[in-house]
C-alpha atoms as a PDB file:
ATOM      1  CA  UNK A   1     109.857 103.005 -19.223  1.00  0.00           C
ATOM      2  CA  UNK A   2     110.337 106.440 -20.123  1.00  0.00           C
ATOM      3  CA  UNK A   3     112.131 107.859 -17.084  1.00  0.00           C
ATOM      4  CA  UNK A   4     114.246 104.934 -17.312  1.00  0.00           C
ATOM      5  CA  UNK A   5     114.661 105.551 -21.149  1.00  0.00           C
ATOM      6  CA  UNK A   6     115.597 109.396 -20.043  1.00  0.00           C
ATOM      7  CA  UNK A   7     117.763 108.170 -17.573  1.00  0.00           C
ATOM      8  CA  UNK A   8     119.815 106.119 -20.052  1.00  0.00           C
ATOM      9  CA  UNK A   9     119.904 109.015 -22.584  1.00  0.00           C
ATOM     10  CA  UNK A  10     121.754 111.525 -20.248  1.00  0.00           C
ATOM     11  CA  UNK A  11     124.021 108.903 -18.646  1.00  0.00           C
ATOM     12  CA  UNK A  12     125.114 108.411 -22.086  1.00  0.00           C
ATOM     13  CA  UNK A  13     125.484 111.941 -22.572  1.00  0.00           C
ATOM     14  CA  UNK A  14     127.141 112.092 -19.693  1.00  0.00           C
ATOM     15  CA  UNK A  15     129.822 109.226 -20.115  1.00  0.00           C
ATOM     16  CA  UNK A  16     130.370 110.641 -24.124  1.00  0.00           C
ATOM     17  CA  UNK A  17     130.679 114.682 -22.522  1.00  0.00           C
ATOM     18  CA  UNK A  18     133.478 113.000 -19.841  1.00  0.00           C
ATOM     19  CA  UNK A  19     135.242 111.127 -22.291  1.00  0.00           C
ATOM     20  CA  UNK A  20     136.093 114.258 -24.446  1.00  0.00           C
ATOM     21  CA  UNK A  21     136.382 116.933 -21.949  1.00  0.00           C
ATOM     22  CA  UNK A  22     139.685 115.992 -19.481  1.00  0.00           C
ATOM     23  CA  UNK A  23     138.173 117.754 -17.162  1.00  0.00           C
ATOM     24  CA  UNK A  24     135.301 115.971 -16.634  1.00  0.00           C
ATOM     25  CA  UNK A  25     136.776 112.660 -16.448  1.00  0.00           C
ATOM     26  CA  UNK A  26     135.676 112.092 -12.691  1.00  0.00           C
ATOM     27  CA  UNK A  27     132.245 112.125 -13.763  1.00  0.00           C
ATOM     28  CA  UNK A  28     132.664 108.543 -15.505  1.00  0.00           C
ATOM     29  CA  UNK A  29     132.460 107.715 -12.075  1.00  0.00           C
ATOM     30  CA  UNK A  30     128.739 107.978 -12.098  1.00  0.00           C
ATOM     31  CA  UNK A  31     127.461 108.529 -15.441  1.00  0.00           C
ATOM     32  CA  UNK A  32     129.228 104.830 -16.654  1.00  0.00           C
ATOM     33  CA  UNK A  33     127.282 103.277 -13.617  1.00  0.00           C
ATOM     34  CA  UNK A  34     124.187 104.812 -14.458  1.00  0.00           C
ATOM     35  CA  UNK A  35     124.089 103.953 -18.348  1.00  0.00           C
ATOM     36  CA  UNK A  36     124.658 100.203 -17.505  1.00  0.00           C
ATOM     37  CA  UNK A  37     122.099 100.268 -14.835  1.00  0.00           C
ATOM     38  CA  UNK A  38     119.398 101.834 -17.379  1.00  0.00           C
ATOM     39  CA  UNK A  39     120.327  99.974 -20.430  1.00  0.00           C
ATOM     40  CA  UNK A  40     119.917  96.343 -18.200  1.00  0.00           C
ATOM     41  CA  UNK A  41     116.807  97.897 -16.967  1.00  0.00           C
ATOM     42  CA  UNK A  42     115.425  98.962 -20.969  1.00  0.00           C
ATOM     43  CA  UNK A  43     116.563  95.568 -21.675  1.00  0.00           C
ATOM     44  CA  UNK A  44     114.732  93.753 -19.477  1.00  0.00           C
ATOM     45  CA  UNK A  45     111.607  95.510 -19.702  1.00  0.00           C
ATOM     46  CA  UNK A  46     112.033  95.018 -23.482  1.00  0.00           C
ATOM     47  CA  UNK A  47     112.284  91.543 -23.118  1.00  0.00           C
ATOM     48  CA  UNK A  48     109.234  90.686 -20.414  1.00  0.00           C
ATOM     49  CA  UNK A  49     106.980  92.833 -22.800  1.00  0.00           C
ATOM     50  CA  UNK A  50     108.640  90.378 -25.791  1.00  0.00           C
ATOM     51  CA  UNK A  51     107.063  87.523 -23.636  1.00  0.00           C
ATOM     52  CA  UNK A  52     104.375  88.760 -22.116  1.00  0.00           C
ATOM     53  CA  UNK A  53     102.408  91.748 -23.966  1.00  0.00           C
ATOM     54  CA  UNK A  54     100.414  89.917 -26.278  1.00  0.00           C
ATOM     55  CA  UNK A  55      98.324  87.812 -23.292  1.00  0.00           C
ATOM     56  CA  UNK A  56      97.853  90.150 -20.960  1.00  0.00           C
ATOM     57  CA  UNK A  57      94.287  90.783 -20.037  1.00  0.00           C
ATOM     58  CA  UNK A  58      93.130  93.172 -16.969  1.00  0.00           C
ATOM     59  CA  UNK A  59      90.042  92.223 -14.856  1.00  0.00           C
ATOM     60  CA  UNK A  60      88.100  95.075 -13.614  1.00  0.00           C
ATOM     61  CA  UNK A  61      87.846  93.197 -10.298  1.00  0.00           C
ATOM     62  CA  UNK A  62      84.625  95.606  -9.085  1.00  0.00           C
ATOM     63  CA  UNK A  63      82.645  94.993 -12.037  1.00  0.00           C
ATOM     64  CA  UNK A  64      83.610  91.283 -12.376  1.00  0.00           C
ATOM     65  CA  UNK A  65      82.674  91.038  -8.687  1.00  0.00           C
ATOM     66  CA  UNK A  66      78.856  91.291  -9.287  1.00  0.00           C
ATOM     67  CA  UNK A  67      78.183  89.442 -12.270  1.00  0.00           C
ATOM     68  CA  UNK A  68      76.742  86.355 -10.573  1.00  0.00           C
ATOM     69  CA  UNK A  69      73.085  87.567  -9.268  1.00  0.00           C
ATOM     70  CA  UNK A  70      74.673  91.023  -8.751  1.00  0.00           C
ATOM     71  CA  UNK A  71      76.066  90.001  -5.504  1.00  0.00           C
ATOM     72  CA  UNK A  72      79.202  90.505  -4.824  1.00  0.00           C
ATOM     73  CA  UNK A  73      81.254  87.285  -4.900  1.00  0.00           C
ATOM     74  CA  UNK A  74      85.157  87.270  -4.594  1.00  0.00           C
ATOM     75  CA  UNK A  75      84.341  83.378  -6.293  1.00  0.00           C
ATOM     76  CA  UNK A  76      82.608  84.926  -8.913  1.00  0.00           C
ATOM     77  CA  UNK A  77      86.560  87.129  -9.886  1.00  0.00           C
ATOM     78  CA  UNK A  78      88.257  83.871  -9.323  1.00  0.00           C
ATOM     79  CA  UNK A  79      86.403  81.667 -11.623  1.00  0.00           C
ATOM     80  CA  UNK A  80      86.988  84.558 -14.410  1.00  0.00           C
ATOM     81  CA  UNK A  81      90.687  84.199 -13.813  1.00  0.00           C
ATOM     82  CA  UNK A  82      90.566  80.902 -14.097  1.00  0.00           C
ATOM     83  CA  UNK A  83      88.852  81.229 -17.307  1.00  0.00           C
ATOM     84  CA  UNK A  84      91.063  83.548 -18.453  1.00  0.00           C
ATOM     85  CA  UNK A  85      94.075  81.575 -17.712  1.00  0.00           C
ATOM     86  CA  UNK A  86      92.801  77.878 -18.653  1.00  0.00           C
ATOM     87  CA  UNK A  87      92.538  80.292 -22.242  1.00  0.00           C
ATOM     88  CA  UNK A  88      96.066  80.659 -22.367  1.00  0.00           C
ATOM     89  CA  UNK A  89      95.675  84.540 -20.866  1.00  0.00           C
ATOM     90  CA  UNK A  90      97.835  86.186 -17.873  1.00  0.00           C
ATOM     91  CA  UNK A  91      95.227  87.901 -15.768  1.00  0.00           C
ATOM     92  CA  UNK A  92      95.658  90.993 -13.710  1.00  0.00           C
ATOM     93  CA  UNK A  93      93.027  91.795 -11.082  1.00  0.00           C
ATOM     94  CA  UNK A  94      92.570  95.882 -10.600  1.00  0.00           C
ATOM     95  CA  UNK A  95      89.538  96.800  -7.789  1.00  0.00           C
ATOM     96  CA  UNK A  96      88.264  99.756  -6.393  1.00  0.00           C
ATOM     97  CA  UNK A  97      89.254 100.558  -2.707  1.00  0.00           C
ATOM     98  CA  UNK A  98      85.705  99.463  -1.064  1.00  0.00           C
ATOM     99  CA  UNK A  99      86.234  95.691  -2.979  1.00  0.00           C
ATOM    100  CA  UNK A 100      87.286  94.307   0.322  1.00  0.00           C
ATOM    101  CA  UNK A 101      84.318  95.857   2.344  1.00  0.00           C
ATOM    102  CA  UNK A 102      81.863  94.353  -0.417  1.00  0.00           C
ATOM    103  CA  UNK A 103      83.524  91.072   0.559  1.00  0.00           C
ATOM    104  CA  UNK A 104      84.094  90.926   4.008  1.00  0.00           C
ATOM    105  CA  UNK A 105      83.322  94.036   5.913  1.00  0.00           C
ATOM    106  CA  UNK A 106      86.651  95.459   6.074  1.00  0.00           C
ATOM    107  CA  UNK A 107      89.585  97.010   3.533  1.00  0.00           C
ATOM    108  CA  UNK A 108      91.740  94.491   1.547  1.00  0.00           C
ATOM    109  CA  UNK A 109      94.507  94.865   0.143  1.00  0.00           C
ATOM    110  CA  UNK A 110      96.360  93.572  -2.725  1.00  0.00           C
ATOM    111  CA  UNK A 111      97.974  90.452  -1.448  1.00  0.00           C
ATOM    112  CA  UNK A 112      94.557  89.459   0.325  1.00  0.00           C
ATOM    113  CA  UNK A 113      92.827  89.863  -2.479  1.00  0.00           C
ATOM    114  CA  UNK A 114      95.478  87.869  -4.474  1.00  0.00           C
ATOM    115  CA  UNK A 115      95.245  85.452  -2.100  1.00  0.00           C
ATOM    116  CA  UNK A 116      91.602  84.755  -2.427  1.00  0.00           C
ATOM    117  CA  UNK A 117      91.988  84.558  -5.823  1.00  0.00           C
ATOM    118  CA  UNK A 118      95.097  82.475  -5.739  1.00  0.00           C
ATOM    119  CA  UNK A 119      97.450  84.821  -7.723  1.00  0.00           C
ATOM    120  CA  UNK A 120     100.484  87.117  -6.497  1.00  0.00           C
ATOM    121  CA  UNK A 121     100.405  90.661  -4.919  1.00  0.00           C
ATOM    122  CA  UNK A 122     101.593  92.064  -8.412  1.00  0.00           C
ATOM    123  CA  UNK A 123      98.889  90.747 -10.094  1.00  0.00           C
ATOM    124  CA  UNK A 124      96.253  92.104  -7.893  1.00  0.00           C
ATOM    125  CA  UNK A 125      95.913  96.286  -7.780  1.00  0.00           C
ATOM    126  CA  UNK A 126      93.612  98.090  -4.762  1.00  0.00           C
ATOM    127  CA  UNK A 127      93.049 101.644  -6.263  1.00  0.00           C
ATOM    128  CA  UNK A 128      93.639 104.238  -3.812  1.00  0.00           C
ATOM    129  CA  UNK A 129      91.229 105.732  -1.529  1.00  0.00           C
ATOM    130  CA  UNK A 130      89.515 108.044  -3.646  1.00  0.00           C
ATOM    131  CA  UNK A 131      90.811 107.532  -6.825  1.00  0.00           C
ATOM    132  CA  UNK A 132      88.307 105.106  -9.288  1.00  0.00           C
ATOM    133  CA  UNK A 133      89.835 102.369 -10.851  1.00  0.00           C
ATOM    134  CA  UNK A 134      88.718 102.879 -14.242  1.00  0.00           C
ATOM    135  CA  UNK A 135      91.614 105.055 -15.058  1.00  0.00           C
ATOM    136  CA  UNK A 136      93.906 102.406 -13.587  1.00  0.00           C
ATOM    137  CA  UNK A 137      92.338  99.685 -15.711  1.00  0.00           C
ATOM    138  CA  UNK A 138      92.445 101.723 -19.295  1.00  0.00           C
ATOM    139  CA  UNK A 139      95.801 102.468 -18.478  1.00  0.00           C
ATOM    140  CA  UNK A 140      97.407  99.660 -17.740  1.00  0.00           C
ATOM    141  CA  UNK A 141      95.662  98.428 -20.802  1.00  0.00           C
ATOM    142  CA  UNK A 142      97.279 101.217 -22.865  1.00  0.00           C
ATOM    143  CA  UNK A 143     100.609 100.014 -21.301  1.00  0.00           C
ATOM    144  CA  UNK A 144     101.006  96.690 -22.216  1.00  0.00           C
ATOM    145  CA  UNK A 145      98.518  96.438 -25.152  1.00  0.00           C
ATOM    146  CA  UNK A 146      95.994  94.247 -22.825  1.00  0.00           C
ATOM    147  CA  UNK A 147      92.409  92.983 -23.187  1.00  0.00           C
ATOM    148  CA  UNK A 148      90.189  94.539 -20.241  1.00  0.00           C
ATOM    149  CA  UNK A 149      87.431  91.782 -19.020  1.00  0.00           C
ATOM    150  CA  UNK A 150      84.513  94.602 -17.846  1.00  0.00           C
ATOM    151  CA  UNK A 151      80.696  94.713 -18.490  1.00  0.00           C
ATOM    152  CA  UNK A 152      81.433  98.957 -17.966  1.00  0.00           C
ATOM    153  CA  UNK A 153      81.196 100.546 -20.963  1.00  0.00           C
ATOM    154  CA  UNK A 154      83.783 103.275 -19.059  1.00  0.00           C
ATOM    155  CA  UNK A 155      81.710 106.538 -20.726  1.00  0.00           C
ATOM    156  CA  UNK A 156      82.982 108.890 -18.200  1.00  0.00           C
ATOM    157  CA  UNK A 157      86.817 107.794 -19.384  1.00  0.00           C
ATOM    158  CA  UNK A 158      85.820 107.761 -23.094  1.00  0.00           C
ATOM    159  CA  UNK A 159      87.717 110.794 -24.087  1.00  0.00           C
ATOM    160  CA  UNK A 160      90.792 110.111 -22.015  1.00  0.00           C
ATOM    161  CA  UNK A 161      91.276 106.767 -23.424  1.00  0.00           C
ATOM    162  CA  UNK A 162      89.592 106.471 -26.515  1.00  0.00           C
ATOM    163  CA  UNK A 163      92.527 104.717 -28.107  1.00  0.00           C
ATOM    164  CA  UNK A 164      92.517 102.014 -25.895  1.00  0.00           C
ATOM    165  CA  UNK A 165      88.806 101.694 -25.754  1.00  0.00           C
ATOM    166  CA  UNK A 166      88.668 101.321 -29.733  1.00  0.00           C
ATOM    167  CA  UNK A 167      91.678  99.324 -30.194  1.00  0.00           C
ATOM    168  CA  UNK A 168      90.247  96.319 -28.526  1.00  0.00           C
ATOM    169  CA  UNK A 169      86.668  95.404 -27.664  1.00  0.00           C
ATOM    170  CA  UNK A 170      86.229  94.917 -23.808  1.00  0.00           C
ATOM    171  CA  UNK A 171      85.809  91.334 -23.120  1.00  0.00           C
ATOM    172  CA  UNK A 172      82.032  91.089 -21.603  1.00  0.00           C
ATOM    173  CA  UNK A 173      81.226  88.176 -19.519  1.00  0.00           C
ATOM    174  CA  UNK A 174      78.150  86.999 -17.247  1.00  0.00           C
ATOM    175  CA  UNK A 175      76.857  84.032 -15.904  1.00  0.00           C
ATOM    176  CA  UNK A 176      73.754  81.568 -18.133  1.00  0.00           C
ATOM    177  CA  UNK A 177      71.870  79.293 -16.014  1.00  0.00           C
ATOM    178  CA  UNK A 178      74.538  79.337 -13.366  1.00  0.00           C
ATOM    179  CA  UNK A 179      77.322  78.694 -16.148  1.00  0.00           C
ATOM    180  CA  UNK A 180      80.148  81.576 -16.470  1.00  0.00           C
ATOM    181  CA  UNK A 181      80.301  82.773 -19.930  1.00  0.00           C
ATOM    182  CA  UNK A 182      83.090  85.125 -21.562  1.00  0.00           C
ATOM    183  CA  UNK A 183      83.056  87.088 -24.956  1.00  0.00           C
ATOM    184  CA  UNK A 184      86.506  85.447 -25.927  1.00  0.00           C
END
């Protein structure tokens, strides 16, 4: 949003510094181009986060995936999203890159996992190789203002994120005599 933002800012610039230098006038050539493209694109990310930013909730897929018996279950992540989304929520699905060897023996990644769980590749995030997904999840969160659905209490990210992490209380979840239960 910001690069776009900045993008939009000197195009303007641009089109204004053209307009009142003759000399520059063959530089309307790009900069009007580029300041319709960014304001469309500012636009419509205005508009989805209109719609959208006040139910998003991110799963943190590799904690989610052992809360039944601490085995885990790829079932166990899609009967949370269901949850979630029988609630009225838009789930997103972020896992760490070994998710898919947990599962099955072998890397997954994001439009398998969405598969299994019966919602689109951009719902579903595979951290890299290497990187945790912790900071993926708290920042995403931070980006469009979402719950987070985690039994990690994130310590090690506590400083980095402590806005997000006191803003909104993690949504906590487990299962009760076989039943799913959620903190929502």
């Amino acid at each position: 949003m910001r690069s776009v933002f900045a993008i939009f800012s000197l195009s303007s610039c641009g089109v204004i510094a053209a307009a009142l230098k003759s000399g520059l006038s063959d530089w309307l050539l790009l900069a009007v181009p580029c300041a319709i493209a960014s304001a469309l694109l500012l636009f419509k990310s205005w508009w989805q986060g209109a719609k959208v930013a006040s139910n998003w909730v991110v799963i943190d897929g590799s904690n989610v995936l052992h809360w039944n018996d601490g085995i885990p279950k790829i079932e166990t992540v899609r009967e949370v999203v269901s949850a979630l989304a029988k609630a009225g929520l838009t789930p997103g699905v972020v896992f760490d890159a070994n998710a898919g060897y947990k599962i099955s023996g072998r890397y997954m990644h994001d439009a398998a996992l969405g598969s299994l769980l019966g919602l689109s590749k951009d719902r579903v995030m595979v951290a890299p190789k290497g990187v945790p997904a912790d900071p993926v999840i708290l920042q995403l969160a931070r980006d469009y203002g979402a719950m987070v659905v985690t039994n990690d209490r994130f310590r090690d990210w506590a400083d980095d994120y402590a806005d997000v992490l006191k803003s909104k209380e993690p949504v906590r979840g487990g299962y009760k005599n076989g039943e799913l239960w959620l903190s929502i």
